[in-house]
Protein backbone atom coordinates (compact mmCIF):
# COMPACT_ATOMS: atom_id res chain seq x y z
CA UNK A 1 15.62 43.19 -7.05
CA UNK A 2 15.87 40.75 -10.06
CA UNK A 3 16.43 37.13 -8.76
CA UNK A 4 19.67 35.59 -9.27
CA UNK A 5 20.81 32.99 -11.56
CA UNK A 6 20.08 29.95 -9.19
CA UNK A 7 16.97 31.02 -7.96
CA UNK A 8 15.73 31.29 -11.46
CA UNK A 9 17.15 27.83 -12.09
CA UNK A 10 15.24 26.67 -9.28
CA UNK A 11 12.07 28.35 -10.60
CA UNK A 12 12.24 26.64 -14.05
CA UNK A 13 13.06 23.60 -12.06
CA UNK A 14 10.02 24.09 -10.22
CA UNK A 15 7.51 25.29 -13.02
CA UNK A 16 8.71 21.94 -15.22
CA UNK A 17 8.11 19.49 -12.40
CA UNK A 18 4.24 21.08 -11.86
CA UNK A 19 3.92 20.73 -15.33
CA UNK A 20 4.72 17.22 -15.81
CA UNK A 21 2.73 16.73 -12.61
CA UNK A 22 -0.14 18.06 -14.05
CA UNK A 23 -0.10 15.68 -17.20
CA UNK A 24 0.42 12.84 -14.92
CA UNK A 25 -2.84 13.96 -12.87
CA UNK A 26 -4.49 14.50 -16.11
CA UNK A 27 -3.56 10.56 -17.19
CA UNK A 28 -4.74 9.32 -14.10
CA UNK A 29 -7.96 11.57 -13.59
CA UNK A 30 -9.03 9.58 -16.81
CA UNK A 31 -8.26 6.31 -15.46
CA UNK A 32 -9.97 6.91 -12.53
CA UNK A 33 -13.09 8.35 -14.41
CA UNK A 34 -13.05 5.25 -16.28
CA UNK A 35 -13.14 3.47 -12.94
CA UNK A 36 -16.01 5.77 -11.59
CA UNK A 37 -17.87 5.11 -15.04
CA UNK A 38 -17.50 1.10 -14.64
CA UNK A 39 -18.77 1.06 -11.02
CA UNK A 40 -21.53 2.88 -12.07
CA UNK A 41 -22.87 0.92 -14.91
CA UNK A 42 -22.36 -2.37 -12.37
CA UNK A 43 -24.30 -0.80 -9.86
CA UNK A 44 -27.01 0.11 -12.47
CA UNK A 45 -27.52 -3.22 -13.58
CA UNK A 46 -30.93 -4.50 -11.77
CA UNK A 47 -29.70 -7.48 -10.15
CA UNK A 48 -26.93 -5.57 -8.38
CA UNK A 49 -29.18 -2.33 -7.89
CA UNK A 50 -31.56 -4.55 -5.99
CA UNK A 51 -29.25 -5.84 -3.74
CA UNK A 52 -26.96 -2.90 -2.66
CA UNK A 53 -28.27 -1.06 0.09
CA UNK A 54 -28.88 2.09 -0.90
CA UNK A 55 -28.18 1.60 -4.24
CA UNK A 56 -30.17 5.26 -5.94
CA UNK A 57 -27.96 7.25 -3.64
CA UNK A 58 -24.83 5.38 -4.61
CA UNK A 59 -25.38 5.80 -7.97
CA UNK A 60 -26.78 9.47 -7.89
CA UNK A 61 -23.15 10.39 -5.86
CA UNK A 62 -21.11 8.06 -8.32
CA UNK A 63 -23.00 10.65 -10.98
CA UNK A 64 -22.11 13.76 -9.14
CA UNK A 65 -18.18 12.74 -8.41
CA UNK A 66 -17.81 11.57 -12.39
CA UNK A 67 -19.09 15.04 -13.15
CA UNK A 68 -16.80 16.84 -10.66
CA UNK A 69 -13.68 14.79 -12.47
CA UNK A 70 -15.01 15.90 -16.15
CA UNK A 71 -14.70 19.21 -15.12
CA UNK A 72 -11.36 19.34 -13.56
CA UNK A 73 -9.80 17.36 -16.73
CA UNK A 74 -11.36 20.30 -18.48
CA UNK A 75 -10.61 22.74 -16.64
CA UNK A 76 -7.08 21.89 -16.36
CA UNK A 77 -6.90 21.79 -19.71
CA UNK A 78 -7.88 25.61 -20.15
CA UNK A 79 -6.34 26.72 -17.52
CA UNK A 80 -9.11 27.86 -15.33
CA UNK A 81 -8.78 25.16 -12.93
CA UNK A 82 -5.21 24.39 -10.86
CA UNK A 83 -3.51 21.37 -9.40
CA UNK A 84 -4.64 22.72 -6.15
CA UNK A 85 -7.89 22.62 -7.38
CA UNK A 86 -7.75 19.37 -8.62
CA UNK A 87 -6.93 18.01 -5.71
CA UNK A 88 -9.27 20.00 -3.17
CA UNK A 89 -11.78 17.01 -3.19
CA UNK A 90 -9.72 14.43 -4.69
CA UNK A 91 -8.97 11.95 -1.38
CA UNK A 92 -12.50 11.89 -0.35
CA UNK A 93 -13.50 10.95 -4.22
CA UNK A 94 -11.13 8.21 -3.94
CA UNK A 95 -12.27 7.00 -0.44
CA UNK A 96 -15.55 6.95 -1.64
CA UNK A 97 -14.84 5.39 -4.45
CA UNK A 98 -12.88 2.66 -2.77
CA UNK A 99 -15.79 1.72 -0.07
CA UNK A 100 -18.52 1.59 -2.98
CA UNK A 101 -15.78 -0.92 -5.16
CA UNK A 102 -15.64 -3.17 -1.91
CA UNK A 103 -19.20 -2.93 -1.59
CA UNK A 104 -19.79 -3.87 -5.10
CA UNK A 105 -17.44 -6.48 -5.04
CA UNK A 106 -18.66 -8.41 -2.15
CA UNK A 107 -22.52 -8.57 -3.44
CA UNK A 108 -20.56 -9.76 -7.17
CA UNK A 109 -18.64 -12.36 -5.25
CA UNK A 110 -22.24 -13.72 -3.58
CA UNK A 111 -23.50 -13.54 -6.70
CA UNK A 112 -21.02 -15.34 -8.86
CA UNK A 113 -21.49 -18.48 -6.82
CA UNK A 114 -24.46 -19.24 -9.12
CA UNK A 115 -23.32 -17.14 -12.01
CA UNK A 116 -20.36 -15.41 -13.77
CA UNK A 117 -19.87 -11.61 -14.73
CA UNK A 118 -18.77 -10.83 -18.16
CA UNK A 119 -18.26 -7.79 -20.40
CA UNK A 120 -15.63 -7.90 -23.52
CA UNK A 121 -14.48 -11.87 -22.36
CA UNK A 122 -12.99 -9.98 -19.35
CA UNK A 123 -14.46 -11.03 -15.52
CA UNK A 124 -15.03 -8.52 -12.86
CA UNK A 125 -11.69 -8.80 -11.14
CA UNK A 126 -9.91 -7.98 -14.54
CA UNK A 127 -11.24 -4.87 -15.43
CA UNK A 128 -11.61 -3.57 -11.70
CA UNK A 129 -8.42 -1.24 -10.72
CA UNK A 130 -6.81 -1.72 -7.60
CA UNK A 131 -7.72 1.39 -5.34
CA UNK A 132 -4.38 1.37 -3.50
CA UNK A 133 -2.39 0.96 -7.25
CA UNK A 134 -4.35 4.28 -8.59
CA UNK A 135 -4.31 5.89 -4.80
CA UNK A 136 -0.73 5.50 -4.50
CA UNK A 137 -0.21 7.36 -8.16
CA UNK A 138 -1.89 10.42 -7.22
CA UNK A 139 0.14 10.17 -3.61
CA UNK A 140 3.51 10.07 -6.00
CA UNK A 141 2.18 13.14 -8.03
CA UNK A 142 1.70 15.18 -4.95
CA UNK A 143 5.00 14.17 -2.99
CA UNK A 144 6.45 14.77 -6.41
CA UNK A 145 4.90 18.51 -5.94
CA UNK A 146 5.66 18.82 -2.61
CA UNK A 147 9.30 18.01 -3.41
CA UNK A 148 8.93 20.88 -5.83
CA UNK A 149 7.48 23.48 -3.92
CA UNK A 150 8.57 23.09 -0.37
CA UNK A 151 7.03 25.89 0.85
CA UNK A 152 3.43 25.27 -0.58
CA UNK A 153 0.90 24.54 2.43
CA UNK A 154 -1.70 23.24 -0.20
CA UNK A 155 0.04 20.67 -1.66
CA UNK A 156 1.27 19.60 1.93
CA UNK A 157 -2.21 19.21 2.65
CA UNK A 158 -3.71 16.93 -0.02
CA UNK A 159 -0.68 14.80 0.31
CA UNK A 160 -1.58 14.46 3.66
CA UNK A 161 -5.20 13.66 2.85
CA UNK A 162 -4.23 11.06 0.13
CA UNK A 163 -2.26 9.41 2.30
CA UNK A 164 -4.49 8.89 4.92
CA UNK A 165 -6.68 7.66 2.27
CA UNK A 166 -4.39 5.21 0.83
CA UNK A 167 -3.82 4.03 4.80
CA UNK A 168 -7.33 3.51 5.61
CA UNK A 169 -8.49 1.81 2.24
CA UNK A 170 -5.29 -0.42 2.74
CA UNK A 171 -5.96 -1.40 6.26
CA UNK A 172 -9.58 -1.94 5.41
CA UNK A 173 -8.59 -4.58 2.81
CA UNK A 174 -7.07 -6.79 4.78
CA UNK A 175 -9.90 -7.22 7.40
CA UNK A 176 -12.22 -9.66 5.57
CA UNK A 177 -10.83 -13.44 6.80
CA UNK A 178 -8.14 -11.85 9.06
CA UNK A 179 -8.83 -14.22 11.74
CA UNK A 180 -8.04 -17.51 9.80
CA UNK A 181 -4.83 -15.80 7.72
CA UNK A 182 -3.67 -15.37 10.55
CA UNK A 183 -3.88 -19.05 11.62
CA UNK A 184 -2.53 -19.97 8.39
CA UNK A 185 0.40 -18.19 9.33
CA UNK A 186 0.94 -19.64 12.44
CA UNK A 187 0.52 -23.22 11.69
CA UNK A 188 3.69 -22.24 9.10
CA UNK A 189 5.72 -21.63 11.60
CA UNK A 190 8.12 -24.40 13.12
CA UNK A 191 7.48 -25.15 16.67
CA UNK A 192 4.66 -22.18 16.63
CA UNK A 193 7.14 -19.71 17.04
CA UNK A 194 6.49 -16.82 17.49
CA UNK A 195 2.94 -16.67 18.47
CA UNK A 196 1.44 -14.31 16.28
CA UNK A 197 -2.36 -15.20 16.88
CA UNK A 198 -3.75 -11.51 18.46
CA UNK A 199 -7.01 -10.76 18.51
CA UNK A 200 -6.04 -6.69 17.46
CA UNK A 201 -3.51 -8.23 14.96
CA UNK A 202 -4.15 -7.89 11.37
CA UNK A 203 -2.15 -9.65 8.50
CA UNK A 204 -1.59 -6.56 6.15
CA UNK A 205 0.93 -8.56 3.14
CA UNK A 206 2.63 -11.56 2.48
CA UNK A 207 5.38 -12.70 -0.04
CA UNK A 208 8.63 -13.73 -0.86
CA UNK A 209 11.60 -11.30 -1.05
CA UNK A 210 15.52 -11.99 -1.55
CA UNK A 211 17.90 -10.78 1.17
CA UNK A 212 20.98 -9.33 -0.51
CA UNK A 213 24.26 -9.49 1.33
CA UNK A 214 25.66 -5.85 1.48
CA UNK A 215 29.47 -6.94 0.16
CA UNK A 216 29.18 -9.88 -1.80
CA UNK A 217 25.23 -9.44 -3.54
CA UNK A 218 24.87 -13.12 -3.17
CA UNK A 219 20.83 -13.36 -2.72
CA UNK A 220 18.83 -15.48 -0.43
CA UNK A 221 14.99 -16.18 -0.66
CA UNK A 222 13.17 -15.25 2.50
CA UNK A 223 9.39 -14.98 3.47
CA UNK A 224 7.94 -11.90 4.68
CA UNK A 225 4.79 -11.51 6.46
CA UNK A 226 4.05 -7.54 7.47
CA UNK A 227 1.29 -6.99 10.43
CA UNK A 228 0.12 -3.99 11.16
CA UNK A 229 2.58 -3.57 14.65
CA UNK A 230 5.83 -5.98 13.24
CA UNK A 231 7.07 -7.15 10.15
CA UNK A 232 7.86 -11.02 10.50
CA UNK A 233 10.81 -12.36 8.35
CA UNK A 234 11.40 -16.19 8.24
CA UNK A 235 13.89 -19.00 6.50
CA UNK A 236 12.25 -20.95 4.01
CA UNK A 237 12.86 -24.35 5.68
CA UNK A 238 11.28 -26.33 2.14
CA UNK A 239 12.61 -26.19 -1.60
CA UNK A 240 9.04 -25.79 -2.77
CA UNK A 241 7.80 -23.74 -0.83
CA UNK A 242 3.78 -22.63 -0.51
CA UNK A 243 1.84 -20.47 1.97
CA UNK A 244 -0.34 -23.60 2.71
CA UNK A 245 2.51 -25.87 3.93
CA UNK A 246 2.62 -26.13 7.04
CA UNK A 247 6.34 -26.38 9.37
CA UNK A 248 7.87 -24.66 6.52
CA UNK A 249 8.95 -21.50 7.77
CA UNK A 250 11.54 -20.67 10.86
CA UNK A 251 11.66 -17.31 12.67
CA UNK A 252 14.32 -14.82 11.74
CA UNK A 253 13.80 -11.60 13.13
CA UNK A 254 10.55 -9.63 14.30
CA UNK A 255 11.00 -5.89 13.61
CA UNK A 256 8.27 -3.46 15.77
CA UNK A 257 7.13 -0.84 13.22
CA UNK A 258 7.46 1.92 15.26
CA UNK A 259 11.39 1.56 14.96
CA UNK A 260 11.43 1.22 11.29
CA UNK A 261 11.84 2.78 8.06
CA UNK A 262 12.01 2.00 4.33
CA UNK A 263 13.49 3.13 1.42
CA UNK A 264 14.63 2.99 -2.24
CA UNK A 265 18.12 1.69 -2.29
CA UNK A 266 20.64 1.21 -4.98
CA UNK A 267 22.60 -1.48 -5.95
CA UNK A 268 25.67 -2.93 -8.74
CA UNK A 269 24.55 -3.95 -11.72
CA UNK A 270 25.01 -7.47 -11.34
CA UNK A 271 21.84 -7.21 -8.60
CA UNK A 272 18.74 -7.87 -11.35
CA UNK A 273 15.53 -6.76 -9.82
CA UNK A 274 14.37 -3.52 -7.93
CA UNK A 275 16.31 -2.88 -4.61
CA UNK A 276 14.83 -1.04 -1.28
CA UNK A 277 15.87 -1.08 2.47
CA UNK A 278 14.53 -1.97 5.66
CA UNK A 279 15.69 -0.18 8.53
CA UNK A 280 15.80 -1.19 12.39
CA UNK A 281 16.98 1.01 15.08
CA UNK A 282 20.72 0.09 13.81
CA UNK A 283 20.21 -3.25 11.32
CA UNK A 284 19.46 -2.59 7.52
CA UNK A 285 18.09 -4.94 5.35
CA UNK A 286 18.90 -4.70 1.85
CA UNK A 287 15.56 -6.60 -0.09
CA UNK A 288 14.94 -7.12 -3.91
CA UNK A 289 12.23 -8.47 -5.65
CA UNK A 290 12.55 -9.92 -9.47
CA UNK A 291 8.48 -9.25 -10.18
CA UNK A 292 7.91 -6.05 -11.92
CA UNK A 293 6.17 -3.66 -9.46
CA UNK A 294 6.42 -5.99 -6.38
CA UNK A 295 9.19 -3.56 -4.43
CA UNK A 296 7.22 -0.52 -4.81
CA UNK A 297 4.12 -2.24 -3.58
CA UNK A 298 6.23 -3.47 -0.92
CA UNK A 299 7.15 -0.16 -0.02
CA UNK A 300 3.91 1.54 0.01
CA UNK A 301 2.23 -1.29 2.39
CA UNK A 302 5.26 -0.94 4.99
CA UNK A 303 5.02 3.33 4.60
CA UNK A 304 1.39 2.72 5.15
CA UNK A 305 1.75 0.23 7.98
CA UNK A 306 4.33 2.38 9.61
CA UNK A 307 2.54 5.67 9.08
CA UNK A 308 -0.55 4.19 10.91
CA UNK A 309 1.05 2.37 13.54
CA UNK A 310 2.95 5.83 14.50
CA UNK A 311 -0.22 7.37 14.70
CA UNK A 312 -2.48 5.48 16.84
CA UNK A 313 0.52 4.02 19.15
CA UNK A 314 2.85 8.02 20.02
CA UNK A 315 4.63 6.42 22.54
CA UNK A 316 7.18 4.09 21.23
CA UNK A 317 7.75 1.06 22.69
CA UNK A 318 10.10 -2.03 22.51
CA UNK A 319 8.64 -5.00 20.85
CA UNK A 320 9.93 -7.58 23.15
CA UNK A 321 10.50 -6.98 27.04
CA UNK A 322 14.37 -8.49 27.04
CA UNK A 323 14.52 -8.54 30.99
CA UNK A 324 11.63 -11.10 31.17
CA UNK A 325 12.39 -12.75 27.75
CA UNK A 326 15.15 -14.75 28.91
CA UNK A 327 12.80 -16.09 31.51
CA UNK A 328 9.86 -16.16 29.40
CA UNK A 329 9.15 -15.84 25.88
CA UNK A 330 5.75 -14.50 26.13
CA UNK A 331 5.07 -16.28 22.53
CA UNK A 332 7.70 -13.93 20.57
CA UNK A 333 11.22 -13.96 19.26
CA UNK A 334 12.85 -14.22 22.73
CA UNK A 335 16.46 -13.49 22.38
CA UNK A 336 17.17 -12.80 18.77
CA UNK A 337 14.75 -10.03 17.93
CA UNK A 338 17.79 -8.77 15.49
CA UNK A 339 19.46 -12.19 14.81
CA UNK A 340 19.43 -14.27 12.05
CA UNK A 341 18.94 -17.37 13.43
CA UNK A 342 21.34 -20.54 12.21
């Protein structure tokens, strides 16, 4: 039976998206060749190859993975390789490549305590990529194919992969000099409250985004501070405010990650900057940020945070026992998990 008119609508639909896909995968494979090729010279360089443990095998699997790239860019190109293909191997490339950047990294920082890197005027930490920037691209390109093809186990699975990938290389970051962030943080805080210092807490992000008020769009500057269990959101109590000042922030609302969600959101034109939503159990929070980029990365650390707090904590649980809190506050938000605080 010849399909009907929509479901050959649906078919073009689906055969344009993969193919605008694939040049996106195509752009990106390059930039992260590029990547691959940069690490590798760094790690060649004697004074680095002497230091990095293991250094000849590094640099013999940076070899193998740059080769494995080259030939999916060409074999897209023919045709004799697909987008499933492509991305067979792709999340463990990037892991890989992500744990050999933050080992190259930390022997460059050593290093450039005595002594600068160059090459073209440009230091180190300008011509490095961030792994979670190119990560999250080829996690967009997949969901974009997923969204395509519904029914395609394949693509379900290296989106699955990637995303892991982009958890676990996120998470990872924020270890180094957790401990005294997360002091930092506190001593912000007026009156200490709430006590964040955990032992198992780690400071994932930190910035400043503008609440926008759902009828009127007036904007107000808040401070948000995301954890890997609760995203903190606090008053700016000082005109000029910095992150190293301390009594300068006061407690609005605690949200447990296991009861939220994010999106995209949409607002009136008289809004300027990129809008997204924070959902609660029943609260929304509409958020906008006026630097280029900064609401998507915002996204992508709370759909990472959330993603791996769902995952290692299946039972969900409420944030704040409200039965004792009235008693006790037990060093969080005590009666206002959900209030804005005046």
């Amino acid at each position: 039976m010849a399909p009907s008119a929509e479901e050959r609508k649906e078919l073009e639909t689906s055969l344009s998206i993969c193919g605008k896909e694939c040049i996106s995968l195509l752009q990106n494979d390059q930039i992260f060749i590029a990547q691959l090729n940069q690490l590798h010279k760094l790690i060649s360089l004697p004074v680095l190859r002497a230091r990095v443990p293991n250094s000849e095998a590094i640099i013999k699997e940076l070899e193998q993975i740059i080769s494995s790239h080259q030939n999916i860019y060409s074999g897209v190109i023919s045709g004799e390789c697909s987008l499933m293909s492509a991305g067979k191997d792709l999340s463990l490339h990037l892991q890989k490549w992500a744990m050999y950047c933050r080992i190259i990294q930390t022997e460059i920082n050593e290093l450039e305590k005595t002594c600068t890197f160059y090459e073209n005027d440009l230091t180190t930490s300008e011509f490095f990529e961030s792994p979670t920037s190119l990560i999250s691209k080829f996690e967009e390109i997949f969901q974009n194919l997923c969204d395509a093809v519904p029914d395609n186990e394949d693509y379900k699975d290296i989106l699955d992969s990637i995303q892991y990938t982009f958890d676990d290389v996120m998470f990872k970051a924020s270890l180094p000099n957790n401990a005294l962030k997360l002091l930092q943080i506190q001593r912000l805080l007026i009156n200490r409250q709430p006590r964040i210092l955990n032992p198992s807490r780690i400071l994932l992000k930190e910035g400043c985004l503008y609440k926008v008020n759902y009828k009127s769009n007036e904007t107000k500057k808040l401070a948000f501070i995301l954890f890997d269990d609760a995203l903190l959101i606090c008053k700016i109590q000082r005109k000029s405010f910095e992150w190293n000042v301390k009594d300068s922030l006061k407690c609005c609302a605690l949200l447990p990650l296991h009861a939220c969600s994010v999106n995209f959101a949409s607002g009136s034109p008289s809004v300027k900057g990129s809008l997204f939503k924070v959902k609660c159990w029943n609260v929304s929070y509409l958020l906008m940020s006026k630097v280029p980029g900064d609401a998507q990365s915002w996204i992508q650390a709370l759909q990472s945070a959330i993603r791996r707090y769902k995952g290692s904590f299946k039972e969900a649980r409420p944030y704040v026992d409200f039965k004792q809190s009235k008693v006790k506050s037990r060093g969080l938000l005590s009666n206002c998990l959900f209030s804005w605080l005046t």
